[in-house]
N, C-alpha and C. Protein backbone atom coordinates (compact mmCIF):
# COMPACT_ATOMS: atom_id res chain seq x y z
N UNK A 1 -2.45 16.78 1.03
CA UNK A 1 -2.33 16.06 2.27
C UNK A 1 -2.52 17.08 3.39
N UNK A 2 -3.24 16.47 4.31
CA UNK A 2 -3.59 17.63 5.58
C UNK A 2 -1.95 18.29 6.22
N UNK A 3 -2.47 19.14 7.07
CA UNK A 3 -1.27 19.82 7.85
C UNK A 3 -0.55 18.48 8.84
N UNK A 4 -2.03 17.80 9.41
CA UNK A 4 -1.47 17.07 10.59
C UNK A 4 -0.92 15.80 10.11
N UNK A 5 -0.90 15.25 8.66
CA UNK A 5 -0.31 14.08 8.85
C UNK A 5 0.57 14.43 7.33
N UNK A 6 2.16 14.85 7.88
CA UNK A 6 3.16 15.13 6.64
C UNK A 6 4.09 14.28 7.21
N UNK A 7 5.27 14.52 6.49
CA UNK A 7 6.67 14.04 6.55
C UNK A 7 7.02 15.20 6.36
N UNK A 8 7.82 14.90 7.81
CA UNK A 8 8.47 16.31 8.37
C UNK A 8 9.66 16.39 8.44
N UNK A 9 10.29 14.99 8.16
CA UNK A 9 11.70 14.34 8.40
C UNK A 9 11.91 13.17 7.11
N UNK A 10 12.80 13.74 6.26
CA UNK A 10 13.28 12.24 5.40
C UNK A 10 13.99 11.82 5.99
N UNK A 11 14.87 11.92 6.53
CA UNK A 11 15.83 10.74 7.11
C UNK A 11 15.30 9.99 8.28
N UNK A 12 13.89 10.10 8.71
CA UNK A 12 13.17 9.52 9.38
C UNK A 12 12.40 7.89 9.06
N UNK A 13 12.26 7.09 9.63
CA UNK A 13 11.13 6.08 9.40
C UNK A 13 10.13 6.64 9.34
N UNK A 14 8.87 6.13 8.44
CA UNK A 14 7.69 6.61 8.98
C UNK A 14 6.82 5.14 8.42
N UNK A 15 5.49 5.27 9.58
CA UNK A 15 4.37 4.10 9.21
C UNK A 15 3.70 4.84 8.19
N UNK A 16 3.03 4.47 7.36
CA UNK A 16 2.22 5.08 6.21
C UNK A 16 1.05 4.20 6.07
N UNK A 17 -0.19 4.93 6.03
CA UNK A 17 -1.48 3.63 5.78
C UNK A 17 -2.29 4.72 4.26
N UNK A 18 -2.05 3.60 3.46
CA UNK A 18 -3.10 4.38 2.71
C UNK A 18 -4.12 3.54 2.17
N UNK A 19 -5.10 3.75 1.80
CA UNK A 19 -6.42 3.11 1.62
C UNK A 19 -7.34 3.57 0.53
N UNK A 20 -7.92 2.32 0.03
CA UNK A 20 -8.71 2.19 -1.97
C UNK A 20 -9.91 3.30 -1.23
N UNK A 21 -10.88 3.72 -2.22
CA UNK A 21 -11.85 4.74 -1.94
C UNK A 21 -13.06 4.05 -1.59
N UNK A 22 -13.90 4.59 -0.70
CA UNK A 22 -14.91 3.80 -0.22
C UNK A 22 -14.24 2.41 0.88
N UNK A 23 -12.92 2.36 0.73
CA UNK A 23 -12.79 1.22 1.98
C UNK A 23 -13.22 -0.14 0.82
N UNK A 24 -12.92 0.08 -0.44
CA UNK A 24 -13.21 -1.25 -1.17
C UNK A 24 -12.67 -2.09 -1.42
N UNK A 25 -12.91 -3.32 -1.25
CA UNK A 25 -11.99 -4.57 -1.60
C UNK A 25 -12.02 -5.30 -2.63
N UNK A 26 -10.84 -4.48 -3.04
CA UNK A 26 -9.90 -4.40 -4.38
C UNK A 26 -8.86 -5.67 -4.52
N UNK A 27 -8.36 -5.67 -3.86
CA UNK A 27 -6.90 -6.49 -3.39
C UNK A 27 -7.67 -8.03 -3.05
N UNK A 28 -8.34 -8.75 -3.85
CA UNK A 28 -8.94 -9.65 -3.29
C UNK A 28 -8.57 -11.10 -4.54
N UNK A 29 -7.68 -10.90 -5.59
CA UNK A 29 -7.06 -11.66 -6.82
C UNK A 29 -5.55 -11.32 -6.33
N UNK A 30 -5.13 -12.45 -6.87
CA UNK A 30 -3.58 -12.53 -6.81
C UNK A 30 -2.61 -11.91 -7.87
N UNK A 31 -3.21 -11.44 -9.01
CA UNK A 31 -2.74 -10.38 -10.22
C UNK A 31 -3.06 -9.16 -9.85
N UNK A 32 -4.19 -8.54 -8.71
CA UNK A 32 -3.73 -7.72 -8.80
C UNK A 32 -3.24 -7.00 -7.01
N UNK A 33 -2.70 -7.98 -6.44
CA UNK A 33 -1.40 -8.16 -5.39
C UNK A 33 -0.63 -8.02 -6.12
N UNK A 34 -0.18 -8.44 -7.31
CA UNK A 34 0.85 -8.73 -7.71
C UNK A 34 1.72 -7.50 -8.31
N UNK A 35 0.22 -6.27 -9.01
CA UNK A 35 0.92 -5.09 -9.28
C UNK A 35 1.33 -4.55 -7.96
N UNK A 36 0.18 -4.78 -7.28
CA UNK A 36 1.15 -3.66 -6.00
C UNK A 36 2.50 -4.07 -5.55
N UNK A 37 2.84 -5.23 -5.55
CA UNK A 37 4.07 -5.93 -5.23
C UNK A 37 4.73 -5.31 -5.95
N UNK A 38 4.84 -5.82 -6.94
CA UNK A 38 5.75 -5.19 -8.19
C UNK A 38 6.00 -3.77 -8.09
N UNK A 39 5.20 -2.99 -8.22
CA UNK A 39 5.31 -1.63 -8.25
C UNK A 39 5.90 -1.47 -6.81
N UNK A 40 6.11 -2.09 -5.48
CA UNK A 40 6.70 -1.57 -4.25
C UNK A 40 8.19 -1.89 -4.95
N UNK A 41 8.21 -3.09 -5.38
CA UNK A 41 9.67 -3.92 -5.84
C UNK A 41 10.55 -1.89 -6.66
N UNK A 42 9.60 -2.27 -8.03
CA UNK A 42 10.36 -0.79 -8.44
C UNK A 42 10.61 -0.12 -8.07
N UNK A 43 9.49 0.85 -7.07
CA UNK A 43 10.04 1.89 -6.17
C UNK A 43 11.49 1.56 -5.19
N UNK A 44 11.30 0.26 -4.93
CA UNK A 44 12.53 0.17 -3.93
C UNK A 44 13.79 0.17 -4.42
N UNK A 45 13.72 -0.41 -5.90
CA UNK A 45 14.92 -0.56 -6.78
C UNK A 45 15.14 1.06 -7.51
N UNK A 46 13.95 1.60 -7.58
CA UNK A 46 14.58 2.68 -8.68
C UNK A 46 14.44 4.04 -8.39
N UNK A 47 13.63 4.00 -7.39
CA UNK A 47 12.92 5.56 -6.87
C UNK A 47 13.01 5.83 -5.35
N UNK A 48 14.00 4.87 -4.88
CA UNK A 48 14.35 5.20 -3.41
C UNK A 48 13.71 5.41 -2.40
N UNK A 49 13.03 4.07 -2.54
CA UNK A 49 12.30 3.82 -1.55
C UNK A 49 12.68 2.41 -0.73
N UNK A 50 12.86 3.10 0.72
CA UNK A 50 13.56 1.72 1.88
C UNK A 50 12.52 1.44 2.78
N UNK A 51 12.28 0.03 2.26
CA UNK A 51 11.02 -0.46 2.51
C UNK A 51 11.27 -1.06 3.88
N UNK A 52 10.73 -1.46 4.94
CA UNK A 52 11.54 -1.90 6.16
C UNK A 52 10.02 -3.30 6.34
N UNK A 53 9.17 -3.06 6.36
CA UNK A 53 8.16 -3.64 6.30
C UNK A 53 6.60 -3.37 5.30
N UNK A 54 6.17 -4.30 5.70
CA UNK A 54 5.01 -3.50 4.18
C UNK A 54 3.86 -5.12 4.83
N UNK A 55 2.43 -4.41 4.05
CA UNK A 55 1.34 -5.58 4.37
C UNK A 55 0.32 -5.49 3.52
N UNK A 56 0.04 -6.27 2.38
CA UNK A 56 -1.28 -5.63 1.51
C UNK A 56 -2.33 -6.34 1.96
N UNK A 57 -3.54 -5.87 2.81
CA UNK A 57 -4.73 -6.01 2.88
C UNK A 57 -5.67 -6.11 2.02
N UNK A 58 -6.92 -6.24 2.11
CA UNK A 58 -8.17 -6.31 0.65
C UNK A 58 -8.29 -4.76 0.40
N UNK A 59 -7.78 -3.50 1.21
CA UNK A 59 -8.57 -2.42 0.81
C UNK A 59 -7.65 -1.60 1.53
N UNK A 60 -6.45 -1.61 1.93
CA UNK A 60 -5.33 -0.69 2.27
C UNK A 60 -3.82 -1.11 2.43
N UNK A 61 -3.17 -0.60 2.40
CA UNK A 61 -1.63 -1.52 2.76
C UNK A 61 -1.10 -0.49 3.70
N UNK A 62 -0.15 -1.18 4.81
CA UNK A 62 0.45 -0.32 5.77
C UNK A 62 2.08 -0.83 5.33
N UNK A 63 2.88 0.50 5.30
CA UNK A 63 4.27 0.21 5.25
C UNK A 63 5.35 1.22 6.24
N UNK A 64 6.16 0.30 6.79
CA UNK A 64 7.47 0.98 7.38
C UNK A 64 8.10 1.73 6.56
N UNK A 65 8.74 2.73 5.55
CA UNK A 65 9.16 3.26 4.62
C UNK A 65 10.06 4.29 5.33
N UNK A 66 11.11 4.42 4.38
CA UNK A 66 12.05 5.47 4.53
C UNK A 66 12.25 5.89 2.97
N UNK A 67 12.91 7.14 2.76
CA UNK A 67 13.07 7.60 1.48
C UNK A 67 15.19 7.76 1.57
N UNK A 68 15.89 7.17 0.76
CA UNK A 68 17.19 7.00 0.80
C UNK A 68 17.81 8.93 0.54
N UNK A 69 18.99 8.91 0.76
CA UNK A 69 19.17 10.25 0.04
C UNK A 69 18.99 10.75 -1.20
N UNK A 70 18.70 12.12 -1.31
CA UNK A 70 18.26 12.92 -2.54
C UNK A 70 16.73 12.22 -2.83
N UNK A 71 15.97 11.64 -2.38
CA UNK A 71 14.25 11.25 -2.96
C UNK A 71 13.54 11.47 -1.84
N UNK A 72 12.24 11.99 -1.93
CA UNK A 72 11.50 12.77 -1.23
C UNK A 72 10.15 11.59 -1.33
N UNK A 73 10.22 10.83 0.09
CA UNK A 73 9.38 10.11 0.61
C UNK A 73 7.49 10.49 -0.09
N UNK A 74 7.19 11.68 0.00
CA UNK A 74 6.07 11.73 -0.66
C UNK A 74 6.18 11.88 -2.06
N UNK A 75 7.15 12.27 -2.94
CA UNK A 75 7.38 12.31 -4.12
C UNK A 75 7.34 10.39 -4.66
N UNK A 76 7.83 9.45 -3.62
CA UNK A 76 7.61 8.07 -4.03
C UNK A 76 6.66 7.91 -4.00
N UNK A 77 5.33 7.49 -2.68
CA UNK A 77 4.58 7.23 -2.35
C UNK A 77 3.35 8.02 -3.59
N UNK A 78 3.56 9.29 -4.03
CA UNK A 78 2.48 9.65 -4.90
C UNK A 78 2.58 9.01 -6.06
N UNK A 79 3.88 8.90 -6.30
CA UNK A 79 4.02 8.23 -7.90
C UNK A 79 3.38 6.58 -7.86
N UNK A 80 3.62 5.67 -6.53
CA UNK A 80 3.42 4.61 -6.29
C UNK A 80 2.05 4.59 -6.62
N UNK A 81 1.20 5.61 -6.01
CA UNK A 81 -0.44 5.79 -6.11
C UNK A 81 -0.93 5.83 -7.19
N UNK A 82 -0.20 6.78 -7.97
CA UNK A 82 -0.88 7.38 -9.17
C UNK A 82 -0.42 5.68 -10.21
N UNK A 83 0.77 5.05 -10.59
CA UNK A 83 0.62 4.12 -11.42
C UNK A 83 0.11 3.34 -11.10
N UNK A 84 -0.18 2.59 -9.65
CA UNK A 84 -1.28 1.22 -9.40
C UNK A 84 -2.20 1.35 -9.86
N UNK A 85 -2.94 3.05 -9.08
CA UNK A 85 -4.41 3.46 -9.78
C UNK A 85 -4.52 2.93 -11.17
N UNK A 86 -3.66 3.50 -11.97
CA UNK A 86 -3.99 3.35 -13.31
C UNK A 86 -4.25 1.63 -13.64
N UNK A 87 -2.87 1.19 -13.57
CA UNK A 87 -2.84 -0.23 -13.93
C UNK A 87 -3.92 -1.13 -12.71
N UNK A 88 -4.05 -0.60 -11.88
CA UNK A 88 -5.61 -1.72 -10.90
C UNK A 88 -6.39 -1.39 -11.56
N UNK A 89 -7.14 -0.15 -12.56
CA UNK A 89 -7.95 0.22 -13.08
C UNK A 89 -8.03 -0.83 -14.27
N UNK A 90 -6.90 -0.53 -15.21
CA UNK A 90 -6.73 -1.63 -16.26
C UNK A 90 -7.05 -2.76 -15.85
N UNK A 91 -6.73 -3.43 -14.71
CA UNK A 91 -6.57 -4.87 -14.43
C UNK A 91 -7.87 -5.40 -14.45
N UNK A 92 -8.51 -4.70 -13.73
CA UNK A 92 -10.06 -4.41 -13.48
C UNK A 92 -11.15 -4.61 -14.23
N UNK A 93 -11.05 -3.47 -15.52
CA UNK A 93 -11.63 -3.56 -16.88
C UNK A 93 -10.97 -4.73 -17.71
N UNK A 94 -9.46 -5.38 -17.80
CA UNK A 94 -9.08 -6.32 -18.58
C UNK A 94 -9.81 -7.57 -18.13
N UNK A 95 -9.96 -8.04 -16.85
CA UNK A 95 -10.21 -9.27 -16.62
C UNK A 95 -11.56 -9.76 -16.33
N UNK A 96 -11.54 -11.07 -17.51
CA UNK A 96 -12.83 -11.25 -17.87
C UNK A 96 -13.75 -12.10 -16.99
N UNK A 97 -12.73 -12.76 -15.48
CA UNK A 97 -13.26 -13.45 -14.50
C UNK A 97 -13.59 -12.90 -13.66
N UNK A 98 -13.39 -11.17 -13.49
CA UNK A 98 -13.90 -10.41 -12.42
C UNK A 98 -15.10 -10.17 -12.61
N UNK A 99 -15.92 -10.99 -11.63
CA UNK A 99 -17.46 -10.93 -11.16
C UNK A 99 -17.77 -9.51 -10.81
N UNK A 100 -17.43 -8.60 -10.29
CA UNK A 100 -17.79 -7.33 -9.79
C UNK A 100 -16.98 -6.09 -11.02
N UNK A 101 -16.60 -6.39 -12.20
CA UNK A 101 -16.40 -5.31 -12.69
C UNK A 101 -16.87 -4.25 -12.58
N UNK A 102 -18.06 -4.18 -13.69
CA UNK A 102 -18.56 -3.16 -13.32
C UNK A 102 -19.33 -2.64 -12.15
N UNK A 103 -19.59 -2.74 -11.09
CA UNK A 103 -19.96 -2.35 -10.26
C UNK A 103 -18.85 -1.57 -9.57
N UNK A 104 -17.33 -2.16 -9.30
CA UNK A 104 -16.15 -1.97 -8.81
C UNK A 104 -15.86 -0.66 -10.09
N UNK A 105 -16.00 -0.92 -11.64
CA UNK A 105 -15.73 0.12 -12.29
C UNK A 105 -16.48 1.53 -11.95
N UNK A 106 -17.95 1.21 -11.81
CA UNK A 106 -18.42 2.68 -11.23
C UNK A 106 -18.41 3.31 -9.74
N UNK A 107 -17.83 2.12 -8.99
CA UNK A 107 -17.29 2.88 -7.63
C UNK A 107 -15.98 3.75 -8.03
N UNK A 108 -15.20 2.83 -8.69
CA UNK A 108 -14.13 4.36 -8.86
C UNK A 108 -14.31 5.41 -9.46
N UNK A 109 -15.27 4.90 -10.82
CA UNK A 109 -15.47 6.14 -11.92
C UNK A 109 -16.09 7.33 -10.36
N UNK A 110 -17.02 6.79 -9.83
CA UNK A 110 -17.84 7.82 -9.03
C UNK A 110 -17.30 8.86 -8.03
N UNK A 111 -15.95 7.94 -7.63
CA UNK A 111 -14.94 8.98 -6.87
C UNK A 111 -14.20 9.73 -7.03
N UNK A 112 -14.34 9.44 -8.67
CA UNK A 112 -13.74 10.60 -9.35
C UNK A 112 -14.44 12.35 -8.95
N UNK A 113 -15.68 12.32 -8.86
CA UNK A 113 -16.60 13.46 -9.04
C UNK A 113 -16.17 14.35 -7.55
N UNK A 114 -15.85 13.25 -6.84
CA UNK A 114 -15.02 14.22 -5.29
C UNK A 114 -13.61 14.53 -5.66
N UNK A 115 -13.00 14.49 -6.83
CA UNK A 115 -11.93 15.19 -7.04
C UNK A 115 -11.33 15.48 -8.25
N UNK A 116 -9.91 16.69 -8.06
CA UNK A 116 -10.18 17.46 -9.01
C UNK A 116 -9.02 17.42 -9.73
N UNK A 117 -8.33 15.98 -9.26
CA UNK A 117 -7.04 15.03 -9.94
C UNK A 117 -7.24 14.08 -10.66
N UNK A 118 -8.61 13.54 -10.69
CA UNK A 118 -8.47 12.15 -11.65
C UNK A 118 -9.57 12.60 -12.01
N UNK A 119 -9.10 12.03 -13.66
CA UNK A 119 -10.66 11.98 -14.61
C UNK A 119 -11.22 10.97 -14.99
N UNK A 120 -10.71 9.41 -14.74
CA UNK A 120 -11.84 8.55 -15.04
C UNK A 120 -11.87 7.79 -14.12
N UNK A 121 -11.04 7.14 -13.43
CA UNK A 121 -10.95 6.29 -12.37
C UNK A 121 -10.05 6.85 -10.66
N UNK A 122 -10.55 6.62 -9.88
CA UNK A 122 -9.80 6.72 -8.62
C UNK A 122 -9.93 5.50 -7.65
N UNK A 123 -8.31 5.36 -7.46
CA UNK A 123 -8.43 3.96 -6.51
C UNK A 123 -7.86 4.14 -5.37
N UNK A 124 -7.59 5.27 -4.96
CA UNK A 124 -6.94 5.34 -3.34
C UNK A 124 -7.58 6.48 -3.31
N UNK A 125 -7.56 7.10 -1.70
CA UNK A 125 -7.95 7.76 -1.30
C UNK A 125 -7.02 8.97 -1.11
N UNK A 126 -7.29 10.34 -1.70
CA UNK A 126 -6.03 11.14 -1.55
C UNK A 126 -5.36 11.20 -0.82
N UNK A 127 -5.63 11.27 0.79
CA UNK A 127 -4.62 11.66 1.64
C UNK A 127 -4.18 10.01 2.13
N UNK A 128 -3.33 9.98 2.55
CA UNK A 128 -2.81 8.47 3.33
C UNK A 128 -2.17 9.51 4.68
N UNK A 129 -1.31 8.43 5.52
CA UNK A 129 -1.28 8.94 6.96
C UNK A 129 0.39 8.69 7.49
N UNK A 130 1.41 9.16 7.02
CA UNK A 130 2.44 9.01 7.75
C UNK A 130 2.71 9.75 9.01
N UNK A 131 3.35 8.34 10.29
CA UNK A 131 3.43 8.30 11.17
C UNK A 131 4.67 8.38 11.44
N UNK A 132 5.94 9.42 11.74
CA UNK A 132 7.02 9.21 12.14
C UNK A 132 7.51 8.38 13.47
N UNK A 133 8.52 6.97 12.74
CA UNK A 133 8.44 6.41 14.07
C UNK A 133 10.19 7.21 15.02
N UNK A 134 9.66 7.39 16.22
CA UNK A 134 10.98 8.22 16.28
C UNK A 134 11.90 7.90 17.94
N UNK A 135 11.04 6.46 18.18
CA UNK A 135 11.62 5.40 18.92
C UNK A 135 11.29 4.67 18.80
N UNK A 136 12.21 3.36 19.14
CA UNK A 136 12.39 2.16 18.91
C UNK A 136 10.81 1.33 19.73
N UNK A 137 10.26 1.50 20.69
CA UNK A 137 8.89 0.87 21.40
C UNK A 137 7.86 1.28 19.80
N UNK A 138 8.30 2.76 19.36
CA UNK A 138 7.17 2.55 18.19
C UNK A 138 7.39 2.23 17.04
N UNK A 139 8.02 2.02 16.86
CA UNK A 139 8.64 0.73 15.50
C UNK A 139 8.28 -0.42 15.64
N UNK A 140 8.63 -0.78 16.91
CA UNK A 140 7.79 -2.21 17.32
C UNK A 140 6.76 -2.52 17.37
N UNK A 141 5.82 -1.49 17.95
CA UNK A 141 4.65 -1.21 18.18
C UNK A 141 3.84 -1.52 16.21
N UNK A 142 4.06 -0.45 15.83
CA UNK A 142 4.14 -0.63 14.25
C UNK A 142 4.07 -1.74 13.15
N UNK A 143 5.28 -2.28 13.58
CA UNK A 143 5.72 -3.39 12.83
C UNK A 143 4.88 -4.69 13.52
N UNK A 144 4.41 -4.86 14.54
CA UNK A 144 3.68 -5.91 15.11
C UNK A 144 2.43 -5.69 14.97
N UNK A 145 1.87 -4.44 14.42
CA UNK A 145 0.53 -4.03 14.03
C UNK A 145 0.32 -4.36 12.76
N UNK A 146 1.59 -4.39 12.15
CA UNK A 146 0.71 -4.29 10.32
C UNK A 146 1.45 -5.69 10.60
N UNK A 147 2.09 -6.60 10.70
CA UNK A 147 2.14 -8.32 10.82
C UNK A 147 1.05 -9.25 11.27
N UNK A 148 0.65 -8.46 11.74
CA UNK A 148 -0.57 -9.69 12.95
C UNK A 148 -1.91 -8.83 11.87
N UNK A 149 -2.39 -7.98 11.28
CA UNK A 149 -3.54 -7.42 10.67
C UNK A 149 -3.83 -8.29 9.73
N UNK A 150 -3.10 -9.44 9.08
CA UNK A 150 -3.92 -10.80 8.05
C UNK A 150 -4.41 -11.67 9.39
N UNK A 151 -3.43 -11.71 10.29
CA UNK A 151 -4.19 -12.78 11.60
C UNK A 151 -5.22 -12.51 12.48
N UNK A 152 -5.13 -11.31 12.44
CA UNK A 152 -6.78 -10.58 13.00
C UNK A 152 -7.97 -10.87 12.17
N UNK A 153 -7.87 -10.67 11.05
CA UNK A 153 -8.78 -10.96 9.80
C UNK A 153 -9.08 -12.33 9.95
N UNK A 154 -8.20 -13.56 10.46
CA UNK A 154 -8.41 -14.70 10.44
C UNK A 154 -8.04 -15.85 9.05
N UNK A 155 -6.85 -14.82 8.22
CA UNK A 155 -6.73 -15.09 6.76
C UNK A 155 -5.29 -16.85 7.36
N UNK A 156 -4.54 -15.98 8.14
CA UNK A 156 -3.24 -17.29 8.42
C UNK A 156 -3.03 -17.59 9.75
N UNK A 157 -2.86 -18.36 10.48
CA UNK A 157 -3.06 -18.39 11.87
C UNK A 157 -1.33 -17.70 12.60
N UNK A 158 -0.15 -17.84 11.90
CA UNK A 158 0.89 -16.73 12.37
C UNK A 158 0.98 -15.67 10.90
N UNK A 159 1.37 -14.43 11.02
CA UNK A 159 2.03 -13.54 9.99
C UNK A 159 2.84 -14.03 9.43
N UNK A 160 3.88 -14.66 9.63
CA UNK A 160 4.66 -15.46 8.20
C UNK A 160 4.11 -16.50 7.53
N UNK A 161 3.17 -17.08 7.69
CA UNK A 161 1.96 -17.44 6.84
C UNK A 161 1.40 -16.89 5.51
N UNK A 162 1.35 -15.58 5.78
CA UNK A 162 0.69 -15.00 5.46
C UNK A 162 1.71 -13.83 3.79
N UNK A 163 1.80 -14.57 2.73
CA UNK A 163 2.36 -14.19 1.11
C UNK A 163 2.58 -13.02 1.36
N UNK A 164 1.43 -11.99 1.24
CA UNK A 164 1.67 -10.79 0.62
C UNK A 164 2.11 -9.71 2.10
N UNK A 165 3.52 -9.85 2.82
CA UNK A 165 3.28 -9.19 3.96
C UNK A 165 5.21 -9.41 3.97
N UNK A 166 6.21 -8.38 4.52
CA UNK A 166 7.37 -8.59 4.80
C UNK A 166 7.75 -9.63 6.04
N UNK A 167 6.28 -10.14 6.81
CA UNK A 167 6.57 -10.90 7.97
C UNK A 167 7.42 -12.26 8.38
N UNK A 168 7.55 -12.52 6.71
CA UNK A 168 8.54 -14.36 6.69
C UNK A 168 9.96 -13.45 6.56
N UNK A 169 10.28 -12.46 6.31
CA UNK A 169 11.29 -11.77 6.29
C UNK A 169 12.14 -11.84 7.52
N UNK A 170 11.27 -11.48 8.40
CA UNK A 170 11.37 -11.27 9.81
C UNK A 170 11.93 -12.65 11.16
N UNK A 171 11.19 -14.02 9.93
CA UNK A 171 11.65 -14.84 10.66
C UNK A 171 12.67 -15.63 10.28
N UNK A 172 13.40 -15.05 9.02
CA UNK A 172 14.51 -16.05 8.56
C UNK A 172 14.19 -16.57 7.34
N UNK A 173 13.10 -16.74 6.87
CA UNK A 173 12.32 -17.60 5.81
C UNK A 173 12.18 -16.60 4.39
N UNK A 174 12.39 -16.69 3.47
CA UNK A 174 12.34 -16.16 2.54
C UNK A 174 10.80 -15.41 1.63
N UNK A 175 11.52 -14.35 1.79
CA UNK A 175 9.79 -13.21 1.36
C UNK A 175 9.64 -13.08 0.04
N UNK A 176 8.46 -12.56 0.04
CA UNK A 176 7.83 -12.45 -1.09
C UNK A 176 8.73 -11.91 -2.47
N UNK A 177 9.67 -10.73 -1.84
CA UNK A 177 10.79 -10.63 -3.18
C UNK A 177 12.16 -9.70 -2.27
N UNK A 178 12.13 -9.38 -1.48
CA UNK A 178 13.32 -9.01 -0.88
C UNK A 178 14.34 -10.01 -0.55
């Protein structure tokens, strides 16, 4: 991860955007939303991760995240990377209704060759971008950016509309699994 975008502070909030390779849209089936869901669910339950908001897009997810005491915010977030990769990879090659397999299989196989961590498949892009929020205008700021990003797209006409996103959270209405 570059110099300019670390976690400099665990006991800090931070925004985090990380994004599939090539900007590809991956996230476009509801099985495989469903690992990333899941796999945020675990991290939050088992690997100490305090999720405050979260939004899965076709080809990146943005989350509010904090790391609880004793767990090291990038020590979650890599592990989060490294098992989706694998299992979106699986999901990918398992399913026999995905029209773009292989094509989607040799975009990742191919991004492998720009790096010198994965050997058959890569599905995110190494570095992602945490943003320490370290007042309250940018938390807001934040949190009203990754809510309204399915309504920009034109996917739900408000953010609690909108399944795969902490935004029905926000209004009282019951979320996706928190």
């Amino acid at each position: 991860m570059s110099e300019k975008y670390k976690v400099r502070d665990q006991d800090k909030l931070h925004f985090i955007t990380f994004a599939t390779v090539y900007w590809l849209d991956l996230f476009t089936r509801v099985e495989y939303k469903n690992i990333l869901t899941d796999s945020l669910k675990h991290c939050h339950e088992n690997k100490g991760l305090e999720l405050y908001a979260w939004v899965i897009m076709t080809n990146h997810i943005h989350l509010i995240a904090g790391s609880a005491k004793g767990f090291v915010l990038e020590d979650i977030i890599r592990d989060y990377k490294k098992y989706t990769s694998v299992a979106m990879s699986r999901a990918i090659a398992d399913n026999p209704h995905e029209s773009r397999k292989e094509w989607l299989l040799w975009m990742l196989a191919r991004a492998t060759k720009k790096s010198d961590k994965h050997t058959k498949y890569q599905v995110w892009q190494q570095e992602y971008h945490p943003v320490e929020l370290g007042t309250n205008e940018m938390m807001e700021q934040r949190l009203d950016y990754l809510h309204e990003n399915p309504v920009k797209e034109g996917w739900v006409d408000t953010p609690e509309d909108y399944l795969y996103s902490s935004a029905r959270d926000y209004t009282g209405r019951k979320g996706y699994w928190l």
